[in-house]
Every structure is written in C-alpha cells, then in structure tokens.
C-alpha atoms as a PDB file:
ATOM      1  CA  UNK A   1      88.790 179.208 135.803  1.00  0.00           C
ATOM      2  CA  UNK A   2      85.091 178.090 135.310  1.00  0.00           C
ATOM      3  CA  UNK A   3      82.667 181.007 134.221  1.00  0.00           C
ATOM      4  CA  UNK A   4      78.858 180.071 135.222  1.00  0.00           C
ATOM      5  CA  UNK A   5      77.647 182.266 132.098  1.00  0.00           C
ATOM      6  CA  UNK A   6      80.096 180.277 129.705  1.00  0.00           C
ATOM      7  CA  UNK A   7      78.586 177.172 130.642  1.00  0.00           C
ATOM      8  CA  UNK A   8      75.263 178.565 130.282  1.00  0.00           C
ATOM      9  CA  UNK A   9      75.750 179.617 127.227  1.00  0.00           C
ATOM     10  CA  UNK A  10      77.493 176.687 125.795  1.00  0.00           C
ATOM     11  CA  UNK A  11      75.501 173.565 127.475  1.00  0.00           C
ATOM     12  CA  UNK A  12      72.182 173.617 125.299  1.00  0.00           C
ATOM     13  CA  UNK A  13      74.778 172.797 122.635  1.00  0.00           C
ATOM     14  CA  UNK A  14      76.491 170.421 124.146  1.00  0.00           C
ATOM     15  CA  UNK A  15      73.682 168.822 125.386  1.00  0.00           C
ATOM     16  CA  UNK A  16      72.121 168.610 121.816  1.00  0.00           C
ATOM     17  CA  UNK A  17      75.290 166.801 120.116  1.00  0.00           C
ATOM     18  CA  UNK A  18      75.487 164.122 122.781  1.00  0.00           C
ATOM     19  CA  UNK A  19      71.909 163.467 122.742  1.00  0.00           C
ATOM     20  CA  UNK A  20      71.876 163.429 118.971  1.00  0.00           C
ATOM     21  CA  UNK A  21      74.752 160.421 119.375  1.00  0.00           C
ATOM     22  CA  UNK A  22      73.102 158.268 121.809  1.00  0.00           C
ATOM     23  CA  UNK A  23      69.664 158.594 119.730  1.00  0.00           C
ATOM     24  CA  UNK A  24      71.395 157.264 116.951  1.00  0.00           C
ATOM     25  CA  UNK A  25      73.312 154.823 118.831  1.00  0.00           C
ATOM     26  CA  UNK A  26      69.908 153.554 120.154  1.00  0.00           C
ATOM     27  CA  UNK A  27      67.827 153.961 116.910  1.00  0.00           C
ATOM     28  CA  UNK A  28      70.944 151.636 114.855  1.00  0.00           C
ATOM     29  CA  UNK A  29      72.002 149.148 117.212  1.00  0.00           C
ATOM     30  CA  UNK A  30      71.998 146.185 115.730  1.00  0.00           C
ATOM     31  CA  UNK A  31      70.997 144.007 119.291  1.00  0.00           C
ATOM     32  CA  UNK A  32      68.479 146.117 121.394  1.00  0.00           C
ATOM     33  CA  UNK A  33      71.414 145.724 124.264  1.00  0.00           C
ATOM     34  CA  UNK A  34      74.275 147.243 122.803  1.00  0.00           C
ATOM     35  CA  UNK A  35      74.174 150.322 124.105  1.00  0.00           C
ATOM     36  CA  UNK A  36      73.913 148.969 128.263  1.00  0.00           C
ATOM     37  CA  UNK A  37      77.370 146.756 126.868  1.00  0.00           C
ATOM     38  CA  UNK A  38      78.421 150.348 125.890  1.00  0.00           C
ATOM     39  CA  UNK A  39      77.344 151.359 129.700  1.00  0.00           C
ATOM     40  CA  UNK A  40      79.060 148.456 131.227  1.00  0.00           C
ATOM     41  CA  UNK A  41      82.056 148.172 129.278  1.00  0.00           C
ATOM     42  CA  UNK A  42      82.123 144.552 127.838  1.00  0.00           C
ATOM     43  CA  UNK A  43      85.381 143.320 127.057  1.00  0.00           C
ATOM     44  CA  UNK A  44      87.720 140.382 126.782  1.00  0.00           C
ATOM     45  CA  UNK A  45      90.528 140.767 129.032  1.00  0.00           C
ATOM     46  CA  UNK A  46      94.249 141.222 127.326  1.00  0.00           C
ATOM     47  CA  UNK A  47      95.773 140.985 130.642  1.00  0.00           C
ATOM     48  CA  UNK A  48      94.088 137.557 131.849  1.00  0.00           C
ATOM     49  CA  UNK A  49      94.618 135.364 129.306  1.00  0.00           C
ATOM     50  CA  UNK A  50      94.061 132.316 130.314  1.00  0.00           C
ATOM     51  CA  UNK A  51      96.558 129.402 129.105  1.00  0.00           C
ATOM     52  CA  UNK A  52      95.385 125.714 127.518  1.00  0.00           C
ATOM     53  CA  UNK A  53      96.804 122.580 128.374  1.00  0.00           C
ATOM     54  CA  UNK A  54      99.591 123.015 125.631  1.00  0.00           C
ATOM     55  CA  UNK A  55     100.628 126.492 127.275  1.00  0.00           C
ATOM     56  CA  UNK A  56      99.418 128.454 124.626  1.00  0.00           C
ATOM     57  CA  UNK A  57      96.903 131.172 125.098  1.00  0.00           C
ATOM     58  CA  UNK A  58      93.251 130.229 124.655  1.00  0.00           C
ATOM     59  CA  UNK A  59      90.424 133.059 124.179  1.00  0.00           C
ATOM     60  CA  UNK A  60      89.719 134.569 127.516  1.00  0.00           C
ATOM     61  CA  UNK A  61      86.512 134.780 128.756  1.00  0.00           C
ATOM     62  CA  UNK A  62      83.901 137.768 128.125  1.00  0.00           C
ATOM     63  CA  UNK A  63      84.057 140.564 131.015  1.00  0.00           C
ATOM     64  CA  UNK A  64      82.024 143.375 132.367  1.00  0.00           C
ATOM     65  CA  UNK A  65      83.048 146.177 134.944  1.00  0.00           C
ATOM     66  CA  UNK A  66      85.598 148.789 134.540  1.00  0.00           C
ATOM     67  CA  UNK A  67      88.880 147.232 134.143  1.00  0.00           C
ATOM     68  CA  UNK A  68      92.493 148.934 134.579  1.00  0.00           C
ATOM     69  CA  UNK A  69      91.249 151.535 132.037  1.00  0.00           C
ATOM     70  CA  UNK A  70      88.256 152.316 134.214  1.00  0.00           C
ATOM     71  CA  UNK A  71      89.990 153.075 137.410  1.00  0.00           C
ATOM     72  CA  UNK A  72      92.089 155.211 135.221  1.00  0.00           C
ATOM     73  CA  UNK A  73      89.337 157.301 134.305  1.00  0.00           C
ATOM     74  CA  UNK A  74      88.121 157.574 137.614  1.00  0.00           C
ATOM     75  CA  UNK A  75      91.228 158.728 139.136  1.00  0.00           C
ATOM     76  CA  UNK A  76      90.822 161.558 136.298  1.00  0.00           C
ATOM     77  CA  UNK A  77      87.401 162.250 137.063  1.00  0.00           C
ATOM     78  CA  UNK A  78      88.191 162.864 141.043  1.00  0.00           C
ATOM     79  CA  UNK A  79      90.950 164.958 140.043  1.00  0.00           C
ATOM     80  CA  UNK A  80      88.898 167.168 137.485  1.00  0.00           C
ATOM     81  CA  UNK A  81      85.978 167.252 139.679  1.00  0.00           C
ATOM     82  CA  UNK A  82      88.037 168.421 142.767  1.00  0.00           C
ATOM     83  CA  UNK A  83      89.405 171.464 140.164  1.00  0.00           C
ATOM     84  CA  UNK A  84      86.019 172.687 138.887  1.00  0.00           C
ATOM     85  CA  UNK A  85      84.245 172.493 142.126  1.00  0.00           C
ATOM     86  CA  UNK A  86      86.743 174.702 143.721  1.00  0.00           C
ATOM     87  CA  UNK A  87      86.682 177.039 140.755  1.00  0.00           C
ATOM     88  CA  UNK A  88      83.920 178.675 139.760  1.00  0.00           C
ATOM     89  CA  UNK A  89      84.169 182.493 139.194  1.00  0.00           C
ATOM     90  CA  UNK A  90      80.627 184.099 138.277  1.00  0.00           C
ATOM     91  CA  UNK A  91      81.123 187.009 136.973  1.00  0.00           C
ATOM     92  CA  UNK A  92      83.563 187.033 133.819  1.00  0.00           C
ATOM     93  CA  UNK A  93      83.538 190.793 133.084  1.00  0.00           C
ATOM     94  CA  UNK A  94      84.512 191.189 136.479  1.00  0.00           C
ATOM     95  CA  UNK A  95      87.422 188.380 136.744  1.00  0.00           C
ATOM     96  CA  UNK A  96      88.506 189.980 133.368  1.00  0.00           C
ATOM     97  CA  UNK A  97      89.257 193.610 135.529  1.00  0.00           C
ATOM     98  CA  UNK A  98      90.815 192.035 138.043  1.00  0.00           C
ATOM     99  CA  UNK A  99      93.394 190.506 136.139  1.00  0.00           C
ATOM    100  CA  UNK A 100      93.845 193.401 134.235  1.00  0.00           C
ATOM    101  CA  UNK A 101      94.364 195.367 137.627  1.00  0.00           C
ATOM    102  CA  UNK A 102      96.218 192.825 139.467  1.00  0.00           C
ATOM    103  CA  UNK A 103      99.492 191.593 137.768  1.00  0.00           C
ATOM    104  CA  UNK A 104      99.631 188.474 140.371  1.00  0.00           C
ATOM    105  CA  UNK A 105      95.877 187.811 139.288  1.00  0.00           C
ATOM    106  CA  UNK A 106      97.402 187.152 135.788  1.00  0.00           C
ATOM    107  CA  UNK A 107     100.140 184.887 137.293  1.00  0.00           C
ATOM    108  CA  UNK A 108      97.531 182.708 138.853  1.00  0.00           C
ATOM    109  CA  UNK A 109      95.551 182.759 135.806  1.00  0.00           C
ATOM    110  CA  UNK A 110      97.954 181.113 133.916  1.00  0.00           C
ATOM    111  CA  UNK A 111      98.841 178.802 136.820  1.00  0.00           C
ATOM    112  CA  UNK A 112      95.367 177.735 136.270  1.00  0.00           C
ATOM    113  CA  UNK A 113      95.532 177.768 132.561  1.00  0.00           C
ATOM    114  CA  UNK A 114      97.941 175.414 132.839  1.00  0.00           C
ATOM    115  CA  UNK A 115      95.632 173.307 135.351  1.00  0.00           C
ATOM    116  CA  UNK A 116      92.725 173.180 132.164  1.00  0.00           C
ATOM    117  CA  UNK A 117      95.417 172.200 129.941  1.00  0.00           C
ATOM    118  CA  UNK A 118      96.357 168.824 131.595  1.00  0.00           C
ATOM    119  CA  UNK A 119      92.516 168.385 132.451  1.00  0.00           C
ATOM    120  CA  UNK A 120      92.065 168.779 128.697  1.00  0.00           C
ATOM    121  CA  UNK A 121      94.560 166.388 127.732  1.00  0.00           C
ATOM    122  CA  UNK A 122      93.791 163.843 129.750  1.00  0.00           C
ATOM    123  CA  UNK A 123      90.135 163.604 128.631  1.00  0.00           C
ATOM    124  CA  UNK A 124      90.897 163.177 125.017  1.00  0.00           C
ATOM    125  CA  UNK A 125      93.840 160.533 126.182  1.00  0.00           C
ATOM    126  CA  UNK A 126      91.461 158.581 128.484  1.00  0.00           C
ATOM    127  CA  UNK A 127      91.010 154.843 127.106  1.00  0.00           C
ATOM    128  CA  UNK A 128      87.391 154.458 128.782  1.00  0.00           C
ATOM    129  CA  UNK A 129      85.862 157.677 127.074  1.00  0.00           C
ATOM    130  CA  UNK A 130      87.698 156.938 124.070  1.00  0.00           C
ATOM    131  CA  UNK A 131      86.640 153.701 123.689  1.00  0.00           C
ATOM    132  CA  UNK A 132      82.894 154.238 124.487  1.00  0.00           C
ATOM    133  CA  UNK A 133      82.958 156.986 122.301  1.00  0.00           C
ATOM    134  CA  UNK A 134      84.561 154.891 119.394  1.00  0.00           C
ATOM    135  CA  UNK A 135      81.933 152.027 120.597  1.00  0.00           C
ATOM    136  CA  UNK A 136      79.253 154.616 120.425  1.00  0.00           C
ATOM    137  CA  UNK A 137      80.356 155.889 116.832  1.00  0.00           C
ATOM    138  CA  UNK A 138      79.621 152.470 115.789  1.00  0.00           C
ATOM    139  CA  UNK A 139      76.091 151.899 116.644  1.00  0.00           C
ATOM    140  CA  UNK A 140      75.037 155.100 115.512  1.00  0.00           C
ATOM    141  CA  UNK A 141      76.533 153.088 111.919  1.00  0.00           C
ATOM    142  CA  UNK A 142      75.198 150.272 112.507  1.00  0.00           C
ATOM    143  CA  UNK A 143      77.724 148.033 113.352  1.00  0.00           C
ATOM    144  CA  UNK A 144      77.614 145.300 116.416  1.00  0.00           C
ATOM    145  CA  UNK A 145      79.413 145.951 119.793  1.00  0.00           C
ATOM    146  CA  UNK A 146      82.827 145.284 119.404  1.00  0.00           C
ATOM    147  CA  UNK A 147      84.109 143.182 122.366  1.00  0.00           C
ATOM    148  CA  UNK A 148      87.965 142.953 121.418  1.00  0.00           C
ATOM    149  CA  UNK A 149      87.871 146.895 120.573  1.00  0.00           C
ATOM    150  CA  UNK A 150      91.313 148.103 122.257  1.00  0.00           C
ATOM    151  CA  UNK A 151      92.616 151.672 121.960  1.00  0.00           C
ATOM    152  CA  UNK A 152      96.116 151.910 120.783  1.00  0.00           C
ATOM    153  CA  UNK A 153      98.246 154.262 123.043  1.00  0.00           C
ATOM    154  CA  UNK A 154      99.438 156.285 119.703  1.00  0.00           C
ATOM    155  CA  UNK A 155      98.375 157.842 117.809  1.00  0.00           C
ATOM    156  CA  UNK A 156      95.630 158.902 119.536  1.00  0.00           C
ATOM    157  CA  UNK A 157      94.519 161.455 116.802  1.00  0.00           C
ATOM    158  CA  UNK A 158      93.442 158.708 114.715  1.00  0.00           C
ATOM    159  CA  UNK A 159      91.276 157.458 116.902  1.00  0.00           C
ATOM    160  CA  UNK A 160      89.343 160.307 117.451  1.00  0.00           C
ATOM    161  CA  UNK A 161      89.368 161.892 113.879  1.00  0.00           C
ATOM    162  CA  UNK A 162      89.021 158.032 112.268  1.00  0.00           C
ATOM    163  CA  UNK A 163      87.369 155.804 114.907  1.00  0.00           C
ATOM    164  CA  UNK A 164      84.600 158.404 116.508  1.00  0.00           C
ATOM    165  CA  UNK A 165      84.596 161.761 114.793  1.00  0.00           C
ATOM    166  CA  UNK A 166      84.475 161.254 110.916  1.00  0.00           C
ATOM    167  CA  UNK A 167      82.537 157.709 111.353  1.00  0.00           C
ATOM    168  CA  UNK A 168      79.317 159.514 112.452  1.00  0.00           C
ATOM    169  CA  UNK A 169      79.586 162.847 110.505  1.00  0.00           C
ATOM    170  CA  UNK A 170      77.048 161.457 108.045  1.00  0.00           C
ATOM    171  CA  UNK A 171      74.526 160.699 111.277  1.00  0.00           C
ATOM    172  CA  UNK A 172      75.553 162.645 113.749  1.00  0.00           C
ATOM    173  CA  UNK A 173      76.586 166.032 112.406  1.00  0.00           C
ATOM    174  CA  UNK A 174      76.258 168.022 114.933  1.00  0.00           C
ATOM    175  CA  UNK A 175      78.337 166.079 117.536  1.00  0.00           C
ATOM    176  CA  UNK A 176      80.457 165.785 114.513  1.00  0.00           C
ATOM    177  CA  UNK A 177      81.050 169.469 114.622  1.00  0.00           C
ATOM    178  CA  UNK A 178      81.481 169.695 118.816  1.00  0.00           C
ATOM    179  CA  UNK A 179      84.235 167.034 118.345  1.00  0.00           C
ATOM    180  CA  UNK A 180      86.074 168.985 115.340  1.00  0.00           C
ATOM    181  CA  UNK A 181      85.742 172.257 117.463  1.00  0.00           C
ATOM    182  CA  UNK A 182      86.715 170.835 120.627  1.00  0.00           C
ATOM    183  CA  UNK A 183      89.819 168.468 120.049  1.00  0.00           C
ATOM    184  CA  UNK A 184      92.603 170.253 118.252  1.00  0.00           C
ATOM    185  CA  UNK A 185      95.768 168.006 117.335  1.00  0.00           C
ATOM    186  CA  UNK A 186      97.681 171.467 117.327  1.00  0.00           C
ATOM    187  CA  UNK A 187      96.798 171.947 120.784  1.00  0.00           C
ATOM    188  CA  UNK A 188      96.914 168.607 122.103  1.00  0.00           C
ATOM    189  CA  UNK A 189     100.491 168.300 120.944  1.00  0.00           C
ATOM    190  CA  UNK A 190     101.445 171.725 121.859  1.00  0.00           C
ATOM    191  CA  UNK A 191     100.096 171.031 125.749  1.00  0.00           C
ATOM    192  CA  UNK A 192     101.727 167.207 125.577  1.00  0.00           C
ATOM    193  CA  UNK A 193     105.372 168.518 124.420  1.00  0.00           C
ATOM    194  CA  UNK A 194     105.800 171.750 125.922  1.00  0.00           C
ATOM    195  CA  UNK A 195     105.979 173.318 122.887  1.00  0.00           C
ATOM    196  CA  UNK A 196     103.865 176.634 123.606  1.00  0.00           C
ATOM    197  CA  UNK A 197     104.648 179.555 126.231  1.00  0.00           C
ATOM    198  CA  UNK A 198     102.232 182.734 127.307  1.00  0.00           C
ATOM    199  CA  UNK A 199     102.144 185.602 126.094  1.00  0.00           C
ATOM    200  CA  UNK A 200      99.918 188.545 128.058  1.00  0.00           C
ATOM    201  CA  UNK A 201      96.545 186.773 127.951  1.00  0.00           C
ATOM    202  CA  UNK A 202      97.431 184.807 124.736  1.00  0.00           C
ATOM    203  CA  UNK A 203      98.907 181.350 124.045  1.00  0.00           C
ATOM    204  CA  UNK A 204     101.348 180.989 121.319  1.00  0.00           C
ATOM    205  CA  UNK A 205     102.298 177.809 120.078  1.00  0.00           C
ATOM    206  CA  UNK A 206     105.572 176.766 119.501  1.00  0.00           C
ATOM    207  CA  UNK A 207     104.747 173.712 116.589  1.00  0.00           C
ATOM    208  CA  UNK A 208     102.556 176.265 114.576  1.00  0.00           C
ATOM    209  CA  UNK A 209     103.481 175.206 110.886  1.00  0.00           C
ATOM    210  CA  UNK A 210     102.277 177.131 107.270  1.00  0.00           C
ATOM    211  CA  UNK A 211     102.244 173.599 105.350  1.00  0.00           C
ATOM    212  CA  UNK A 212      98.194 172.478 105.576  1.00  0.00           C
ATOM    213  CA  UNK A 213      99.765 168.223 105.957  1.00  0.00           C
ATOM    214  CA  UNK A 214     100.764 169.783 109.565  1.00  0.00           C
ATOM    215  CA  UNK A 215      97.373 170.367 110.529  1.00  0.00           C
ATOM    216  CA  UNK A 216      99.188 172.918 112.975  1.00  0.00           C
ATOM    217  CA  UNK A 217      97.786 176.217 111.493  1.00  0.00           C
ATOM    218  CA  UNK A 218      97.407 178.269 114.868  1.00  0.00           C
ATOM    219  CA  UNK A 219     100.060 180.814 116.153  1.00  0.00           C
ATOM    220  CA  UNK A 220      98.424 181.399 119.077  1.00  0.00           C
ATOM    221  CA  UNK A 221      95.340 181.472 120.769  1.00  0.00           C
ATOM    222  CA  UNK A 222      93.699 184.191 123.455  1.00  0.00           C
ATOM    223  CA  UNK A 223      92.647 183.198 127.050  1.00  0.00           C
ATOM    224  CA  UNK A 224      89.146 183.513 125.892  1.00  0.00           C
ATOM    225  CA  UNK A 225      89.409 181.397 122.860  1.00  0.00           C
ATOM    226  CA  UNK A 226      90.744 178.445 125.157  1.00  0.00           C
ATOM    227  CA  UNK A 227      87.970 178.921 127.825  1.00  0.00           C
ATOM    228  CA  UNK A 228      85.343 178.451 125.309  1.00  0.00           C
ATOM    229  CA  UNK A 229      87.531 174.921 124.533  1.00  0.00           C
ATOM    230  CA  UNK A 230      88.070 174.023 127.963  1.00  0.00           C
ATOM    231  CA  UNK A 231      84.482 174.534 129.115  1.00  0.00           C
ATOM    232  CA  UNK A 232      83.089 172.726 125.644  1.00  0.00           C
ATOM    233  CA  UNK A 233      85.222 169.308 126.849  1.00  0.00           C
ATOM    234  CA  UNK A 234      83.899 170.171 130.691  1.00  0.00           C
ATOM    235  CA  UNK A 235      80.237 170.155 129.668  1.00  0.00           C
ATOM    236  CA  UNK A 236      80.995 167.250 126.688  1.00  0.00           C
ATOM    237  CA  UNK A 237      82.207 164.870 129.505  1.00  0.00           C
ATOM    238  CA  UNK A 238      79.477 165.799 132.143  1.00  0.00           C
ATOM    239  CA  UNK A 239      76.867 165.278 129.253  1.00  0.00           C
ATOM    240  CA  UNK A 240      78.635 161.644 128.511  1.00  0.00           C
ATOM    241  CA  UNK A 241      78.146 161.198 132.118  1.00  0.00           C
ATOM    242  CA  UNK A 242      74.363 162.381 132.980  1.00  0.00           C
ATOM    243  CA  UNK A 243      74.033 160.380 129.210  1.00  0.00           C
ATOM    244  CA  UNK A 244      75.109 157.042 130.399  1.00  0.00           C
ATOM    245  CA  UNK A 245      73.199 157.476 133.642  1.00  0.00           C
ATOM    246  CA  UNK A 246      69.494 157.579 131.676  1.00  0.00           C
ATOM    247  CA  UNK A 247      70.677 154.767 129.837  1.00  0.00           C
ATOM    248  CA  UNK A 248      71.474 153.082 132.883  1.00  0.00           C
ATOM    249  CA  UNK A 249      68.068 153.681 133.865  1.00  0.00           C
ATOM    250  CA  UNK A 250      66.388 152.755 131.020  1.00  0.00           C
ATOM    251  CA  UNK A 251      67.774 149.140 131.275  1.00  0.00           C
ATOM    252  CA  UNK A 252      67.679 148.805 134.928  1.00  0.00           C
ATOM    253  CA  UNK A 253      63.529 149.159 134.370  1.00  0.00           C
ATOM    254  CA  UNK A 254      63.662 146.559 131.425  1.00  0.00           C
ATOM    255  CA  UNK A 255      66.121 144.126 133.938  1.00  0.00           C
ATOM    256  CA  UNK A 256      63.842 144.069 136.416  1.00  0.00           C
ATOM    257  CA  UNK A 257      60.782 144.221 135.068  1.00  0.00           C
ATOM    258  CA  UNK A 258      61.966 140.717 133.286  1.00  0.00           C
ATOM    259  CA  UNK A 259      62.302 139.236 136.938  1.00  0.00           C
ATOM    260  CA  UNK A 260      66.067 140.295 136.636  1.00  0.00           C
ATOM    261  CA  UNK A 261      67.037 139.107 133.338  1.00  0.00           C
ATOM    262  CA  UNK A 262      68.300 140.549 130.504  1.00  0.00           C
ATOM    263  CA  UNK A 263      69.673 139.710 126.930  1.00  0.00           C
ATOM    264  CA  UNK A 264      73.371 140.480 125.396  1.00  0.00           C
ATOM    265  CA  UNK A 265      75.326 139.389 122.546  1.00  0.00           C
ATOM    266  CA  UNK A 266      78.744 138.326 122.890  1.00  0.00           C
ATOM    267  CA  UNK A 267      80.332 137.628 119.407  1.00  0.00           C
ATOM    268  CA  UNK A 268      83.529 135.944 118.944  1.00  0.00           C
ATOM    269  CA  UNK A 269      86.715 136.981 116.782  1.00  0.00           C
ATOM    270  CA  UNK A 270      85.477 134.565 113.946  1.00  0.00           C
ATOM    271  CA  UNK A 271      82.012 136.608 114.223  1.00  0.00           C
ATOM    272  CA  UNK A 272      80.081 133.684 116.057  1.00  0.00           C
ATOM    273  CA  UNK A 273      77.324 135.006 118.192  1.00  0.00           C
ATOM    274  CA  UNK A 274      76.239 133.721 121.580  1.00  0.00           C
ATOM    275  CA  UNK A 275      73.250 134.907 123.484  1.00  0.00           C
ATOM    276  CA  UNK A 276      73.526 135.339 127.260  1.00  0.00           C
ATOM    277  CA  UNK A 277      71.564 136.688 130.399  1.00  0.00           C
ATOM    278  CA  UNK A 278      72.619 139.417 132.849  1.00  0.00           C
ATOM    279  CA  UNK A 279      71.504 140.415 135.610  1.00  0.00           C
ATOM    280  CA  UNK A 280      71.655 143.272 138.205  1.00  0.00           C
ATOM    281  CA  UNK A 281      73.703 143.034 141.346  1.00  0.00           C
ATOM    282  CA  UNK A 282      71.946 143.699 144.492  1.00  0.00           C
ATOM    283  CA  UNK A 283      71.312 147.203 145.519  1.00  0.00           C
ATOM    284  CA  UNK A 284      73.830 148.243 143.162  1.00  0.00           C
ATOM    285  CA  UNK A 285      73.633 149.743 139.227  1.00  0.00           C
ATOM    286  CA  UNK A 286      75.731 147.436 137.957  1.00  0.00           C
ATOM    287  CA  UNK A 287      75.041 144.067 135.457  1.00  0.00           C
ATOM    288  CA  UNK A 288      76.604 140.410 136.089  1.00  0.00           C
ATOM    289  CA  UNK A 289      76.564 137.504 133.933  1.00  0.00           C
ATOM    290  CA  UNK A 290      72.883 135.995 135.660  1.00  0.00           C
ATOM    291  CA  UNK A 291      74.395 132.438 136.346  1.00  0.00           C
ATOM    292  CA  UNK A 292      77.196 134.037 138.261  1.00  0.00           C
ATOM    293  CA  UNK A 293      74.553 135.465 141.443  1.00  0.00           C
ATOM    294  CA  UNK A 294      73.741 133.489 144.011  1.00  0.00           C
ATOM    295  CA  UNK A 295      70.467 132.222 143.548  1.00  0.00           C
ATOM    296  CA  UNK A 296      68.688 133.923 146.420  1.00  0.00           C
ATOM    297  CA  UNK A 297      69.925 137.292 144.683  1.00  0.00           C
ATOM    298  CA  UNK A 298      68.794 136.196 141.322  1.00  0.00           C
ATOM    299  CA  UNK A 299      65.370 137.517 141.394  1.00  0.00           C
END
C-alpha cells in the first residue's frame, strides 16, 4: 500500500541524496555534456554489430535513444505507475485498525506486499537505472562517460555495492547512505528465490545466515519496516525521474540557444576522443546526431 504521510515524511530525504549526486555529477564531469549523454543514453550497440569486408565484426557505430534496455524499463515504469496510482491509502493509523479488525484486510495486505516486492526487485534489476546510476557514479569521480558501459545480468549486487554505491561514498555520502538503506542483498535474494514466507504482519526470511561473509543477517522484518523500504525506492526512482527531466531542460536551453547545436564526446575503446554535434528533434525532447536531420529541421 502507499501511505501519503510516509512519503511525506521520507521525500525531503530522498530528494536531498539525488540532488547531492547529480550536483556532483555536474560539478566533475570531465566534458560539460556528459551528463545530457547520461540523459540520452549513449551507447554502442552489442546487438548491431556491423560486419567488415572480411566478415569479422568492426566497431559499431555510436547510438542514442533507449535501446532494448529502455523499453524494458518502460514496460516497468507503466506497470509500477499503474500500482501506486491505484493505491494510495491516507491515513496509516487507520489502515493499521482495519487490518487488525478485518482478517481478509490482512490477506490482501500481503497480496499487496507481495505486489511491492516484485516492484522492488525489478527496480534494482533494471539495466537502464542501473546503468545511469553506475554512469552517474562516475562523473561525480571524475571519470569520462563510458560509451561501451554494459551491465552484466549477475551478479547484480556488485554492481550496485561496487559500480554506484561505494564509488561515490567519498562525494556523495548521503546518497551513499539512501542506497545502503534501501537495497538489501538479503532481501533481494529472499524476494528473487522464494526463500521467505509471512508471518502475522512480519516477514521472515528463509536465507537468514549468523556468518557476517553471508551478508544475510535479518530473520525477519515487520510490515512497517518494509514500507519505509518500499516507499524509499518509490520516491528514489521518481526523484531519478523529475532529476533527469531538469537536466533535460537545462540542455534543451543551451541546444537551442546555439541555433540547435550542441557538443558531445564520443571516445573510443583505445581512449581516442572525437567531438560531435547534436541536435534536438523537432517538437520532441530528444537529441540526434545534427548531420542526421533534415536540413530544414536543423535550425
């Protein structure tokens, strides 16, 4: 379920640890358009490799737009969307008494539960956030935009602990902390094998383990407990979201006020740079290599 006064009470946090990681993305970047490559997911394609005249596989060429991985995140978005628009309970003291009233209130409370957990899941598994994230993480270091970055299906842990979370705990330490709170390997496992079953209003997980190389150390977990997790990862992807959108903004302006021009970097595997020009598409937010409008569109 989705409490108004949780989010309330959680978003000014939220809010602060993603703006403190796209402040430091900007303020490090090492090419003043990294971040709008961030936006627009720059790539070179794994699927389309193109093939030279011997057969073999030849470097393809560099990509923006969403990609496979991008309509995968947007069939996750429509699907978490449709869940938290539909419910929103206002009063938690008073949802509380009603399930402690109404045993088939309870039933459909963990019905729902169980809703959250595969919403949860599927956020921290999600190859576009990941990868802006990890993208993201190194900016705020002070590394270039990595256009061959590709996030390995397992394990996905890694990723998040090595590739986003630890890499800007120096810079960034309070999103640092949101992402330590908010993705638990325990859980994550637990929700992605089956291995946990409910208990009244608590959670108990089935691959809790007393050895600290584990990393499992929860028995279980209260209804509560998870809310305040479930509604953290709600808020941290909205906040990603609303993030990306000023960004957007912020280089539309400079696009357009350069009579629709605007510089990237594209590097190449052996670290060569090349310096190219977008530009917007017509009546749309989105960025296109500049030679490839028409001209009429170009300014």
């Amino acid at each position: 379920m989705i409490f108004k006064e949780l989010i309330e009470d959680l978003r000014h946090s939220v809010a602060a640890a993603v703006n403190e990681l796209f402040g430091a993305a900007e303020a490090n970047q090492t090419h003043p358009q990294d971040l709008l490559l961030v936006d627009q997911h720059g790539f070179h394609s794994q699927q389309h490799t193109p093939a030279n005249a011997a057969g073999g596989a030849r470097p393809s060429p560099p990509m923006l737009g969403p990609d496979l991985i991008g309509f995968a995140e947007s069939t996750f978005y429509k699907f978490m969307d449709r869940y938290r628009r539909s419910h929103v309970i206002l009063d938690r003291a008073e949802f509380a008494e009603h399930v402690a009233e109404d045993p088939e209130a309870l039933t459909d409370e963990e019905l729902f539960l169980q809703i959250e957990q595969g919403i949860y899941l599927r956020f921290w598994e999600s190859d576009l956030i990941l990868k802006r994230l990890h993208q993201l993480a190194s900016l705020c270091i002070g590394e270039s935009y990595d256009w061959f970055l590709e996030i390995p299906g397992h394990p996905r842990g890694r990723v998040i602990r090595d590739g986003i979370r630890d890499r800007v705990k120096d810079v960034c330490p309070t999103f640092y902390a949101l992402v330590k709170g908010n993705y638990k390997s325990q859980v994550r496992n637990a929700i992605a094998h089956s291995r946990y079953c409910t208990v009244g209003r608590n959670i108990v997980f089935l691959n809790y383990s007393d050895d600290p190389r584990d990393y499992a150390p929860l028995q279980k977990m209260c209804f509560d407990d998870w809310y305040a997790i479930f509604h953290t990862m709600l808020l941290l992807h909205n906040e990603l979201i609303g993030a990306f959108s000023l960004c957007r903004e912020t280089f539309k302006r400079r696009t357009l006020d350069n009579e629709n021009r605007i510089e990237v970097r594209v590097t190449s595997r052996d670290g060569l740079e090349e310096f190219c020009d977008l530009a917007m598409r017509p009546g749309r937010d989105e960025w296109v290599w500049r030679e490839n409008l028409p001209r009429h569109a170009v300014s």
